[in-house]
PDB file of N, CA and C in Angstrom:
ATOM      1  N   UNK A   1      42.515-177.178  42.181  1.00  0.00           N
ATOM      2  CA  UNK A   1      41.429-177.082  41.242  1.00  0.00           C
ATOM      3  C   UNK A   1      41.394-178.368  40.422  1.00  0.00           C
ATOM      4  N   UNK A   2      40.252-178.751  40.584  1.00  0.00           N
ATOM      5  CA  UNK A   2      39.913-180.196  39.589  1.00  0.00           C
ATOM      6  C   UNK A   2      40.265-179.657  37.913  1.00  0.00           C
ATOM      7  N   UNK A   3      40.679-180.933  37.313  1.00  0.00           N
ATOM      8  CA  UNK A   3      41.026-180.682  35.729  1.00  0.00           C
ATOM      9  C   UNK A   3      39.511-181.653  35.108  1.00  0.00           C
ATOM     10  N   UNK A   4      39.370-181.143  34.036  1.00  0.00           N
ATOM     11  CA  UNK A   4      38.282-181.896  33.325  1.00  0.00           C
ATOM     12  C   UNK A   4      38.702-182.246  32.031  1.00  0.00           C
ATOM     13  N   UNK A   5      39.182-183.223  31.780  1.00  0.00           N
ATOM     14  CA  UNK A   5      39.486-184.131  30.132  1.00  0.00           C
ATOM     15  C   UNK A   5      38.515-184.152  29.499  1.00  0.00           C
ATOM     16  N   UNK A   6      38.382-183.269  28.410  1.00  0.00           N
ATOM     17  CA  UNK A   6      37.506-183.879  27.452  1.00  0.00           C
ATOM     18  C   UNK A   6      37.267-184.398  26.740  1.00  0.00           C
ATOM     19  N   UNK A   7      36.161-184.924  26.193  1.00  0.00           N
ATOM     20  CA  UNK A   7      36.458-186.589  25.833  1.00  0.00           C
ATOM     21  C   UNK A   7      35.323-186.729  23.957  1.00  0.00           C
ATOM     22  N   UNK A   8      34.325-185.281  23.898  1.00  0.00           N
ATOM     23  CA  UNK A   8      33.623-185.186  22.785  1.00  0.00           C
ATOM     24  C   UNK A   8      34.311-183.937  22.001  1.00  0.00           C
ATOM     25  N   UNK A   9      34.323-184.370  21.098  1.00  0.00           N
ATOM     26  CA  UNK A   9      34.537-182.526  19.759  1.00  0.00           C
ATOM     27  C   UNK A   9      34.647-183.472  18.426  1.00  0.00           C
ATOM     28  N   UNK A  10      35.012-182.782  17.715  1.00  0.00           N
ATOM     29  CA  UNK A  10      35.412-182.594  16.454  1.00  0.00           C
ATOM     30  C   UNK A  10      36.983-183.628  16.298  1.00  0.00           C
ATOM     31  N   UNK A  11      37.573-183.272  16.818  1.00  0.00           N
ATOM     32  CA  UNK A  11      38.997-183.661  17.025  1.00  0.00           C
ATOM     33  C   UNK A  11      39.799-183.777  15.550  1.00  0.00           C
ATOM     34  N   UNK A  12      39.619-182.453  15.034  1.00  0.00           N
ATOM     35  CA  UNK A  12      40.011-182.312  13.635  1.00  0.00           C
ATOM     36  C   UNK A  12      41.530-183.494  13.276  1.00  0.00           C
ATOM     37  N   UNK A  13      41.548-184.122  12.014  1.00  0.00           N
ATOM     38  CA  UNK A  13      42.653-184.887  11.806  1.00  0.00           C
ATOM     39  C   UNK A  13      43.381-184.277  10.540  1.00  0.00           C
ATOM     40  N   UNK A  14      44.538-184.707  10.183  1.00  0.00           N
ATOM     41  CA  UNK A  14      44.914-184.636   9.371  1.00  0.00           C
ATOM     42  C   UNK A  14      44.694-185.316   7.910  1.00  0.00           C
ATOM     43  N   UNK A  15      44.454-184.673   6.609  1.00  0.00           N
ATOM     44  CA  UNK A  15      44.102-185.530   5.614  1.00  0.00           C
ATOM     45  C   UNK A  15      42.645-185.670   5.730  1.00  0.00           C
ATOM     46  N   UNK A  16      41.792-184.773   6.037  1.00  0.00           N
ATOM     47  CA  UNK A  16      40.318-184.716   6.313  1.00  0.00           C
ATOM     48  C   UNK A  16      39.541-183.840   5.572  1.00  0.00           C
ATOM     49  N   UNK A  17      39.220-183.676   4.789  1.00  0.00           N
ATOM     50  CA  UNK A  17      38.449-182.043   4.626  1.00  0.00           C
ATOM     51  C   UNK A  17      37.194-181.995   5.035  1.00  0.00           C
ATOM     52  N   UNK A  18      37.263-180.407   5.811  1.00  0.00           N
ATOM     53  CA  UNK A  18      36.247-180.722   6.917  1.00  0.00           C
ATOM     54  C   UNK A  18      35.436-179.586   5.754  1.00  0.00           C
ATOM     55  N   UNK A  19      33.799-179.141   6.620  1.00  0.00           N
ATOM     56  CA  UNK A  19      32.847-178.233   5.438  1.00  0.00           C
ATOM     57  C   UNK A  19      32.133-178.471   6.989  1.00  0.00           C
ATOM     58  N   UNK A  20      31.761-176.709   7.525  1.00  0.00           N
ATOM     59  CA  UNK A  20      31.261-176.886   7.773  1.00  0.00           C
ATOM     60  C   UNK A  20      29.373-175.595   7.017  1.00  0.00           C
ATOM     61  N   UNK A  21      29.344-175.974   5.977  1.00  0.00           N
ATOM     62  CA  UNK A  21      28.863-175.271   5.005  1.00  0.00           C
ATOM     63  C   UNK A  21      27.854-175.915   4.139  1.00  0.00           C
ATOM     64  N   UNK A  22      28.188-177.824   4.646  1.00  0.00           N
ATOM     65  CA  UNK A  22      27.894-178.566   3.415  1.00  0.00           C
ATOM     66  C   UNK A  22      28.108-178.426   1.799  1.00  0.00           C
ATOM     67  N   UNK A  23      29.363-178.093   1.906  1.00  0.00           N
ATOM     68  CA  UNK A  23      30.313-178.129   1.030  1.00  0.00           C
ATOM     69  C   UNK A  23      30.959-179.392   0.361  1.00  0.00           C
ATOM     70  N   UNK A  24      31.008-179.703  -0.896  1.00  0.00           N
ATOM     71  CA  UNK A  24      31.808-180.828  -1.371  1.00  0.00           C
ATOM     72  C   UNK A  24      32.969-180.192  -2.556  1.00  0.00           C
ATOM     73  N   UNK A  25      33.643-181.000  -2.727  1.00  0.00           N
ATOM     74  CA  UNK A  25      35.033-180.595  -3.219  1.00  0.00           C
ATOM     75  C   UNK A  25      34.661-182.101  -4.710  1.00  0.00           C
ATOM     76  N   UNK A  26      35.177-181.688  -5.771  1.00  0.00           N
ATOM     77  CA  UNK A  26      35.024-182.565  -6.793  1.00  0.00           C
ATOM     78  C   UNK A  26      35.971-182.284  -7.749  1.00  0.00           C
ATOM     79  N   UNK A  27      36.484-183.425  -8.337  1.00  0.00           N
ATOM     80  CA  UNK A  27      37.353-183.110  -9.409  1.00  0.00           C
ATOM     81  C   UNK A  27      37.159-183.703 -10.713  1.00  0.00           C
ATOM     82  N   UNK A  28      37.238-182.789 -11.491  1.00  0.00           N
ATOM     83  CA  UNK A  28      36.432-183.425 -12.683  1.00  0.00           C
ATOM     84  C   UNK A  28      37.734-183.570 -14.160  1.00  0.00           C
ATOM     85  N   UNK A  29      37.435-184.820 -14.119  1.00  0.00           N
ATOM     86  CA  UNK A  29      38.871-185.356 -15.022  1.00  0.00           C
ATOM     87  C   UNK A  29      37.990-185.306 -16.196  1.00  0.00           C
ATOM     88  N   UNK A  30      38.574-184.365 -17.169  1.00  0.00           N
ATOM     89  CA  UNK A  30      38.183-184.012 -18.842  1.00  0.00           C
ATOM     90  C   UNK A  30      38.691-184.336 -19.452  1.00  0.00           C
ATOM     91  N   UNK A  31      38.655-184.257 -21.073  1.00  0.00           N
ATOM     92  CA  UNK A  31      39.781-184.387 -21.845  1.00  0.00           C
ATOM     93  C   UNK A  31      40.684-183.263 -22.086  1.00  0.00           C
ATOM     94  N   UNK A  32      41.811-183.096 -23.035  1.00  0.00           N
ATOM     95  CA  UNK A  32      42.340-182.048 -23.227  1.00  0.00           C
ATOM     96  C   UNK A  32      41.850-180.413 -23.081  1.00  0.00           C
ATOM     97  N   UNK A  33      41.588-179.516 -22.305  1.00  0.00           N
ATOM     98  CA  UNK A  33      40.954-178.535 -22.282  1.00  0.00           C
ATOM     99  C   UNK A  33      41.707-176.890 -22.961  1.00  0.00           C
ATOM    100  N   UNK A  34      43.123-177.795 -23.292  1.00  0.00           N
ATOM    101  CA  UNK A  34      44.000-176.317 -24.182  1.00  0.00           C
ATOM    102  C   UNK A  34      42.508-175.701 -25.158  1.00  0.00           C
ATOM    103  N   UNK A  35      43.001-174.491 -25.387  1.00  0.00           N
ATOM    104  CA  UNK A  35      41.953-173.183 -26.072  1.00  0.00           C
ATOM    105  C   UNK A  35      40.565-173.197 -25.635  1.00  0.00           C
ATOM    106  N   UNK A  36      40.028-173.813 -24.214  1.00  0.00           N
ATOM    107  CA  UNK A  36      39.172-174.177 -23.944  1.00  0.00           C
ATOM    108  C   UNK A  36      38.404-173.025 -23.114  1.00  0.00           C
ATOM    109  N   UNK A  37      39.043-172.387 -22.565  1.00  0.00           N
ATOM    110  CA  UNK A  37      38.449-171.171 -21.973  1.00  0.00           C
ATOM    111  C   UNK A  37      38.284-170.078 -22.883  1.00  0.00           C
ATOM    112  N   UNK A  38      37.168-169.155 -22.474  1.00  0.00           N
ATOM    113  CA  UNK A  38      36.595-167.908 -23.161  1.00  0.00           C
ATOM    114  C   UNK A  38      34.959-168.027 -23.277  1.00  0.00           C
ATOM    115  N   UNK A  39      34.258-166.870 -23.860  1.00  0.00           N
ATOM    116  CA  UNK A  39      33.314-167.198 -24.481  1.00  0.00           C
ATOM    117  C   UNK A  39      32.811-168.563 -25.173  1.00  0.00           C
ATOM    118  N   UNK A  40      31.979-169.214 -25.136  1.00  0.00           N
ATOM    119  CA  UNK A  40      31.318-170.185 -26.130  1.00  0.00           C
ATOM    120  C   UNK A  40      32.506-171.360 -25.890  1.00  0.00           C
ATOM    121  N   UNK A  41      33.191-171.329 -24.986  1.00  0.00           N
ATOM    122  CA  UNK A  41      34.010-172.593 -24.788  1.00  0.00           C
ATOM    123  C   UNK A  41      33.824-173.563 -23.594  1.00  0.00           C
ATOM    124  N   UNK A  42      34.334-174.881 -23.781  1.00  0.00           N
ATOM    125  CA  UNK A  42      34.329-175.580 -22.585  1.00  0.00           C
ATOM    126  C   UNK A  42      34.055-175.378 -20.938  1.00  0.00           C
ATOM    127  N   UNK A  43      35.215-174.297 -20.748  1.00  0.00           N
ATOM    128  CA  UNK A  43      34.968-173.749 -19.303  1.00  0.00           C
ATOM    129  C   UNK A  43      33.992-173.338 -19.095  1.00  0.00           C
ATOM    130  N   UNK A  44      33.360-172.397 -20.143  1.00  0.00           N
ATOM    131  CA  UNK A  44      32.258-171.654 -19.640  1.00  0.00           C
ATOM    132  C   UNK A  44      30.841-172.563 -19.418  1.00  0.00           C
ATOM    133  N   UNK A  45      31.142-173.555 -20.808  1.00  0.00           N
ATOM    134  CA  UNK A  45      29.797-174.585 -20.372  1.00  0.00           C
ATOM    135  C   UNK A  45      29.818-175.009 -19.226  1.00  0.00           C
ATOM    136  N   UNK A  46      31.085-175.469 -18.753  1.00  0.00           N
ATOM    137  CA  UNK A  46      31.094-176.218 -17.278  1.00  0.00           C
ATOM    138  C   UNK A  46      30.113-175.783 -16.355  1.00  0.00           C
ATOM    139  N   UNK A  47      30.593-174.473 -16.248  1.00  0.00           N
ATOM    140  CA  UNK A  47      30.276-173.354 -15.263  1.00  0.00           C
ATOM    141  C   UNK A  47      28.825-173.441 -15.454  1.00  0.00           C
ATOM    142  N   UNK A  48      28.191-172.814 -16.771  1.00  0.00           N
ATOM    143  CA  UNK A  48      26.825-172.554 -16.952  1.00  0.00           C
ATOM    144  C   UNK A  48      25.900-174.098 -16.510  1.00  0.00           C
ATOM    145  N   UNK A  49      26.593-175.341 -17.113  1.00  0.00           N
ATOM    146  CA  UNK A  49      25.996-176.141 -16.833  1.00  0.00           C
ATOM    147  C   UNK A  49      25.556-176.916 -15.460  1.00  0.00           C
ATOM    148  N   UNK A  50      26.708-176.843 -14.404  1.00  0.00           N
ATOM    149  CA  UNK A  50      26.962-177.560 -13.164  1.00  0.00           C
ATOM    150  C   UNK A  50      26.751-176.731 -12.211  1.00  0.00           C
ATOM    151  N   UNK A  51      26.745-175.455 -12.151  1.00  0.00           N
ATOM    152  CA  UNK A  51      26.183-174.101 -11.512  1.00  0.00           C
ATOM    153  C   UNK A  51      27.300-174.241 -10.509  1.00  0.00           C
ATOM    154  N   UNK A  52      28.796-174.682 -10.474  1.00  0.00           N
ATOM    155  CA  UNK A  52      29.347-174.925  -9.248  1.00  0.00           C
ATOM    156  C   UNK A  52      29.613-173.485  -8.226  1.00  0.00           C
ATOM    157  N   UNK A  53      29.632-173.390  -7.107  1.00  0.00           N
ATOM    158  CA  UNK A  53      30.148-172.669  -6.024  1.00  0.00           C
ATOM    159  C   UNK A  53      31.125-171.719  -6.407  1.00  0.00           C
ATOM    160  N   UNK A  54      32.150-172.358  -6.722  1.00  0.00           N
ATOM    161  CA  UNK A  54      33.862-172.381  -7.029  1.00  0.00           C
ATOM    162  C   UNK A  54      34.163-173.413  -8.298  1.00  0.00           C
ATOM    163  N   UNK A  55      34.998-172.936  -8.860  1.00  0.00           N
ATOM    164  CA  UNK A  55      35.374-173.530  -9.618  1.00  0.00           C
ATOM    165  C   UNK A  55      36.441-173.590 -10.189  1.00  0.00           C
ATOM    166  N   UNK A  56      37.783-174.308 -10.820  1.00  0.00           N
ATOM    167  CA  UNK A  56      39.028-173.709 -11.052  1.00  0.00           C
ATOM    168  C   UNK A  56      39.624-174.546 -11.955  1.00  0.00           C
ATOM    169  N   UNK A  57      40.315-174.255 -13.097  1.00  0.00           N
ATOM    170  CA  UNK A  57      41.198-174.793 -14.068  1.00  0.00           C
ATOM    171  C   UNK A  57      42.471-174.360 -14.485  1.00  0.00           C
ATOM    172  N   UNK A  58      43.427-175.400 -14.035  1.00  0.00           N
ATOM    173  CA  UNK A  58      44.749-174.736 -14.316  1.00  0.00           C
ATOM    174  C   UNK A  58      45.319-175.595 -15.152  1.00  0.00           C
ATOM    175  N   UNK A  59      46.101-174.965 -16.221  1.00  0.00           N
ATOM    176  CA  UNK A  59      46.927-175.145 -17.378  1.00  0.00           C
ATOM    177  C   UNK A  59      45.417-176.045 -18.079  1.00  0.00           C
ATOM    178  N   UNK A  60      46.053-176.767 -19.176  1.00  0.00           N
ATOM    179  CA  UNK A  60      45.100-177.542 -20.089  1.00  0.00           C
ATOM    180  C   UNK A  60      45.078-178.720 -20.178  1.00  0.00           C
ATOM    181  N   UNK A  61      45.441-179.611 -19.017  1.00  0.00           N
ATOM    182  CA  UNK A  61      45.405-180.876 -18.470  1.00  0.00           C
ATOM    183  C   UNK A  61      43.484-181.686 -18.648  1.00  0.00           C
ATOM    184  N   UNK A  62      42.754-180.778 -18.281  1.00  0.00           N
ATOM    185  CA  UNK A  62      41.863-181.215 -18.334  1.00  0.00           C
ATOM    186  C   UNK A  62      41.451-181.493 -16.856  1.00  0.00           C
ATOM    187  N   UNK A  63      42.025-181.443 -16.066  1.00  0.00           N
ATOM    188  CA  UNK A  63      41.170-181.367 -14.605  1.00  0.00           C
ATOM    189  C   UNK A  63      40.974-179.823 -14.263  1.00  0.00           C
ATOM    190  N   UNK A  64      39.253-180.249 -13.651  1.00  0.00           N
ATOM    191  CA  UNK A  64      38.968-178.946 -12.980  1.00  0.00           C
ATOM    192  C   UNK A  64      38.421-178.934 -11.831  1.00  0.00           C
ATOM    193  N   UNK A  65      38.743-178.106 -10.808  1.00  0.00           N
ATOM    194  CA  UNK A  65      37.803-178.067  -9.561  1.00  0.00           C
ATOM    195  C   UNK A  65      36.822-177.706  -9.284  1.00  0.00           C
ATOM    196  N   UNK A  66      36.135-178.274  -8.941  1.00  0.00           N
ATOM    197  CA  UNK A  66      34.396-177.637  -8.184  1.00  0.00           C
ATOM    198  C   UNK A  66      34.044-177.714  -7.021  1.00  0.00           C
ATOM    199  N   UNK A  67      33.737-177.068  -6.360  1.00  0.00           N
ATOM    200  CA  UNK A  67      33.171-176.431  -5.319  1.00  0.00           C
ATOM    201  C   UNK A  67      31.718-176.448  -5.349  1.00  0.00           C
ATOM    202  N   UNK A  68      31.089-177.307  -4.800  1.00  0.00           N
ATOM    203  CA  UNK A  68      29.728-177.646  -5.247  1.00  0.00           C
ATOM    204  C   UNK A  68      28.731-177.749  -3.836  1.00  0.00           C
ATOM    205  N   UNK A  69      27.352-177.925  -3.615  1.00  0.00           N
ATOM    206  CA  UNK A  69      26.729-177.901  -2.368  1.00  0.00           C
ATOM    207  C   UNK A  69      26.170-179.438  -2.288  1.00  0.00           C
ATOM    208  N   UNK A  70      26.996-179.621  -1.200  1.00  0.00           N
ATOM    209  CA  UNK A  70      26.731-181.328  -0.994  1.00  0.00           C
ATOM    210  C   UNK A  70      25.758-181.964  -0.517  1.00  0.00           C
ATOM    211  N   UNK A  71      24.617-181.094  -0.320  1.00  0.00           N
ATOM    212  CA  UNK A  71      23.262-181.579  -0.010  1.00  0.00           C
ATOM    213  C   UNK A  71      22.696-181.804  -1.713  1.00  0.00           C
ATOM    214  N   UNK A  72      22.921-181.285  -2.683  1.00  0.00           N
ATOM    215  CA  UNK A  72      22.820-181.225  -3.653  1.00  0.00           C
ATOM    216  C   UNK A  72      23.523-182.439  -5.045  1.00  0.00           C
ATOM    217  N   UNK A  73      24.624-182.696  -4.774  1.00  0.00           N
ATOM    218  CA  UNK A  73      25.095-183.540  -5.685  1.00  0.00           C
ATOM    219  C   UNK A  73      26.263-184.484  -4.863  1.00  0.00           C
ATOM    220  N   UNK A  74      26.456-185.583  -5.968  1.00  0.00           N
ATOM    221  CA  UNK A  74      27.231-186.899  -5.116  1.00  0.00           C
ATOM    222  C   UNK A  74      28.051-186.795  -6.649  1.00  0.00           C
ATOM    223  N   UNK A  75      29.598-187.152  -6.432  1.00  0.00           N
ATOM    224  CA  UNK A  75      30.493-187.528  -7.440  1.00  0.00           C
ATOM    225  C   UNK A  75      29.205-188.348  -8.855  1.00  0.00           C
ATOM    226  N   UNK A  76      28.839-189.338  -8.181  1.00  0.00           N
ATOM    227  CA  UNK A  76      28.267-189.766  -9.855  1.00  0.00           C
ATOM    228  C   UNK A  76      27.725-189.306 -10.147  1.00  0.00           C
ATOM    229  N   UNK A  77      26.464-188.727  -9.164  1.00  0.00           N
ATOM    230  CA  UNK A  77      25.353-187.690 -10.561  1.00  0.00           C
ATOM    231  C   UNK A  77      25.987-186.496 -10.852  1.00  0.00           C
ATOM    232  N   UNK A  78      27.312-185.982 -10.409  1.00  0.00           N
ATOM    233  CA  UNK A  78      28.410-185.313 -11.581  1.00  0.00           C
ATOM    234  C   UNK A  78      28.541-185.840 -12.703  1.00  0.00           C
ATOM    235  N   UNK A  79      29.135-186.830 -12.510  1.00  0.00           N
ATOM    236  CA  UNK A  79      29.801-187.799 -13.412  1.00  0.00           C
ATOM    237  C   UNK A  79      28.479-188.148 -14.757  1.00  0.00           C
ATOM    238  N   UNK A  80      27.677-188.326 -14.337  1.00  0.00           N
ATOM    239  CA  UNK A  80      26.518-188.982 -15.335  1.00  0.00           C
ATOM    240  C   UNK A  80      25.758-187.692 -15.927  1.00  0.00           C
ATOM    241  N   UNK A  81      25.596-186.604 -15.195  1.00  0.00           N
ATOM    242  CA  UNK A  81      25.439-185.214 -15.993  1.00  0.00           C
ATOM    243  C   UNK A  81      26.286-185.031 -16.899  1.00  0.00           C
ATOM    244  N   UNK A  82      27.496-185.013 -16.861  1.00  0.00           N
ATOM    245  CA  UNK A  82      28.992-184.764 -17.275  1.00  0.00           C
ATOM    246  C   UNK A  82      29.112-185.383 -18.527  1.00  0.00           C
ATOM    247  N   UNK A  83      28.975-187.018 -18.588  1.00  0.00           N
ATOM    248  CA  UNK A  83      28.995-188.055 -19.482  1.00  0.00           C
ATOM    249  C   UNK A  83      27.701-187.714 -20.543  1.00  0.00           C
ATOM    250  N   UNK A  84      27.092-187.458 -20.196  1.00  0.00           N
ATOM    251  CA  UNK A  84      25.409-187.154 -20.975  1.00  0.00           C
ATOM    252  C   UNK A  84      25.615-186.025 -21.668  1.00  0.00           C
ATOM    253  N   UNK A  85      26.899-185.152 -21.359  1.00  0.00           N
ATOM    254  CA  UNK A  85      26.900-183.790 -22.323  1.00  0.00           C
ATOM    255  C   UNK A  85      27.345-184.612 -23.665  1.00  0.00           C
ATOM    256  N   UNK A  86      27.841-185.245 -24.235  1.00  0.00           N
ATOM    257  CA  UNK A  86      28.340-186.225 -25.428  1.00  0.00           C
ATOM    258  C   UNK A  86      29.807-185.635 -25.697  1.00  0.00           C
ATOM    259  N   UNK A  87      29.402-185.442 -26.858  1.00  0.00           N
ATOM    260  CA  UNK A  87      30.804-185.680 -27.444  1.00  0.00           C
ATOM    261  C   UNK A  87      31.049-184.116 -28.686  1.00  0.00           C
ATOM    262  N   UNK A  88      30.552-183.374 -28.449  1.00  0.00           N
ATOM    263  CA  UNK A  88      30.963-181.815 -28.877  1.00  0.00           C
ATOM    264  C   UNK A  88      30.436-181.000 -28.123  1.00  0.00           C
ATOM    265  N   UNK A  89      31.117-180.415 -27.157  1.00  0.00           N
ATOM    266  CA  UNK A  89      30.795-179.606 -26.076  1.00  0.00           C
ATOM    267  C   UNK A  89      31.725-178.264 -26.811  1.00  0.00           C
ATOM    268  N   UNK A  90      31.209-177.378 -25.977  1.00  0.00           N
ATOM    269  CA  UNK A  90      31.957-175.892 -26.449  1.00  0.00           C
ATOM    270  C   UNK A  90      32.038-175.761 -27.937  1.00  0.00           C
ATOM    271  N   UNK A  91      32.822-174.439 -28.505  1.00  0.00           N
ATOM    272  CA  UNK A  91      33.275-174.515 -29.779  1.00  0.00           C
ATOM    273  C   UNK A  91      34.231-175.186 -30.630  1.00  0.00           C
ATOM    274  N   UNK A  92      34.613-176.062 -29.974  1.00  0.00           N
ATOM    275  CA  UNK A  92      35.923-176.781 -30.745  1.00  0.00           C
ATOM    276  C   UNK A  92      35.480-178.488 -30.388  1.00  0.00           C
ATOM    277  N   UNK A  93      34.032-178.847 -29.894  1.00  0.00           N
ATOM    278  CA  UNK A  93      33.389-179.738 -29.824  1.00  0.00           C
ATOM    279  C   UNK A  93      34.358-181.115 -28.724  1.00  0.00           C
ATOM    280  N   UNK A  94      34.620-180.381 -27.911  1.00  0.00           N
ATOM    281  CA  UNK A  94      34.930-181.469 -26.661  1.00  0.00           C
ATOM    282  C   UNK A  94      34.263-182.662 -26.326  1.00  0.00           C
ATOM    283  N   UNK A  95      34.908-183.969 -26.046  1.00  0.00           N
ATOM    284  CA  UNK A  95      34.352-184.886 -25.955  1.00  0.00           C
ATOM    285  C   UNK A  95      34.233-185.579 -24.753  1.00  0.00           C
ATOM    286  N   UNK A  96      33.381-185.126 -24.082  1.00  0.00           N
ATOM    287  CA  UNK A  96      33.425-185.336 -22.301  1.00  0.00           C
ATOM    288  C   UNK A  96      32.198-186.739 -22.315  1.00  0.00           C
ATOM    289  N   UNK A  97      32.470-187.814 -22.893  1.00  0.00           N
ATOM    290  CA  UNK A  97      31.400-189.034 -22.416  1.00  0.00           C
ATOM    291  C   UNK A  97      31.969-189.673 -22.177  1.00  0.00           C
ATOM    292  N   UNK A  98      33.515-190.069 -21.785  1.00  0.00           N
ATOM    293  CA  UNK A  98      34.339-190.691 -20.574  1.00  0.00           C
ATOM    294  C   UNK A  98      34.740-189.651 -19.794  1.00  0.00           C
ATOM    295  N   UNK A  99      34.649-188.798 -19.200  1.00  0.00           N
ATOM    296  CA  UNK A  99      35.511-187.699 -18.092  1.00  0.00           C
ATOM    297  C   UNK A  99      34.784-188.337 -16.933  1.00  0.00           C
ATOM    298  N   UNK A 100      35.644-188.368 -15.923  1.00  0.00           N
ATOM    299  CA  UNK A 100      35.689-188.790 -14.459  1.00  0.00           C
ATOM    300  C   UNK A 100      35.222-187.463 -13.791  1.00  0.00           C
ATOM    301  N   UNK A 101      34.670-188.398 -12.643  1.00  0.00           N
ATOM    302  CA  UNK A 101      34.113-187.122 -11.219  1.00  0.00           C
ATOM    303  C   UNK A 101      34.001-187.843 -10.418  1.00  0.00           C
ATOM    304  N   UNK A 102      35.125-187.573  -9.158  1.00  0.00           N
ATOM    305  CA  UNK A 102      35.776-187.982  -8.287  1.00  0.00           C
ATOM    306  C   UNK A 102      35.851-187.338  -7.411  1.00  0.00           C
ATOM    307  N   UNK A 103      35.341-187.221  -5.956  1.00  0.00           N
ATOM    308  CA  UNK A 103      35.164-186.794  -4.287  1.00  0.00           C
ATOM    309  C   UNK A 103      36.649-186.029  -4.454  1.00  0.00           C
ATOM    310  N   UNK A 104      36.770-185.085  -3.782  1.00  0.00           N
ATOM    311  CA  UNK A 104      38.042-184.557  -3.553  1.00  0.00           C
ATOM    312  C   UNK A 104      37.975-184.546  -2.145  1.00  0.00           C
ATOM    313  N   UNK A 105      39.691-184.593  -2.075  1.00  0.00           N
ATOM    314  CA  UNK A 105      39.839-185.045  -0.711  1.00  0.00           C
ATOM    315  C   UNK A 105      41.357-184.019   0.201  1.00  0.00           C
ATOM    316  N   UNK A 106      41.656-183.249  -0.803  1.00  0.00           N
ATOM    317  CA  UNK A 106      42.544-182.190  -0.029  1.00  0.00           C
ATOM    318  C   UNK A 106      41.905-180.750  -0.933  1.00  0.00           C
ATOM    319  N   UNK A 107      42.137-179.700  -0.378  1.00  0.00           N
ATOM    320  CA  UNK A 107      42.279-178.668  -1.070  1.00  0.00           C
ATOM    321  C   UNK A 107      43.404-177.669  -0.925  1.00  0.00           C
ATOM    322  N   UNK A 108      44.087-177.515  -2.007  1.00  0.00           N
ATOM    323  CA  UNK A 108      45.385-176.546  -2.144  1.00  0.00           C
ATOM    324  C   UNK A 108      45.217-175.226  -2.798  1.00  0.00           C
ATOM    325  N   UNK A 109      45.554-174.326  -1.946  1.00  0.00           N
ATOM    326  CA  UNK A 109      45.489-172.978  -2.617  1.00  0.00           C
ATOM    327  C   UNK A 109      46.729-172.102  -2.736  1.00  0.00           C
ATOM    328  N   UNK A 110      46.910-172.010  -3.785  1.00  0.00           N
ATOM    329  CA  UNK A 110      48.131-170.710  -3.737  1.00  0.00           C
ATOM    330  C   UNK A 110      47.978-169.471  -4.531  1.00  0.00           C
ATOM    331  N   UNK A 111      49.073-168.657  -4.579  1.00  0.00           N
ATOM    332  CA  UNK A 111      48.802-167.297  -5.234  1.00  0.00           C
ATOM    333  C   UNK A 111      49.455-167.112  -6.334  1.00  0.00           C
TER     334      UNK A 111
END
């Protein structure tokens, strides 16, 4: 029986994140975000404001993940939405007009 090599696909790699969803992955470098979650706070503006997919914040570092639709937004017009909120966001008046938004490029999940 003849063998057939194939020679077109995907050929998934390592260090890739694939979507096949048109999905983008973003990470959004804030300032301090301690007491920042709840009602009328930071997180929640995020959320209300950027409408993301997914979204996730752990401890009070100030980075958060988004899960966003990549036909829809590119790292800078994150970034320049983001920057344009000024400088008292939430109730304790967060100052997000330097915070970064940056392509993500692995995603880690645990329990």
């Amino acid at each position: 029986m003849a063998t057939v090599t194939r020679t077109n696909g995907l050929g998934h790699e390592h260090e890739v994140l694939y979507s096949t969803a048109n999905l983008k992955a973003y990470v959004l470098d804030a300032p301090n975000l301690a007491a920042e979650g709840g009602i009328g706070k930071s997180l929640e503006f995020i959320g209300q404001s950027l409408q993301p997919l997914m979204m996730n914040s752990e401890g009070t570092s100030g980075l958060v993940n988004l899960i966003m639709d990549g036909s829809q937004t590119t790292a800078a017009s994150l970034q320049e939405r983001v920057r344009a909120w000024g400088s008292s966001v939430g109730s304790n008046g967060i100052d997000f007009s330097s915070a970064t938004v940056t392509e993500g490029g692995q995603i880690l999940v645990s329990a």
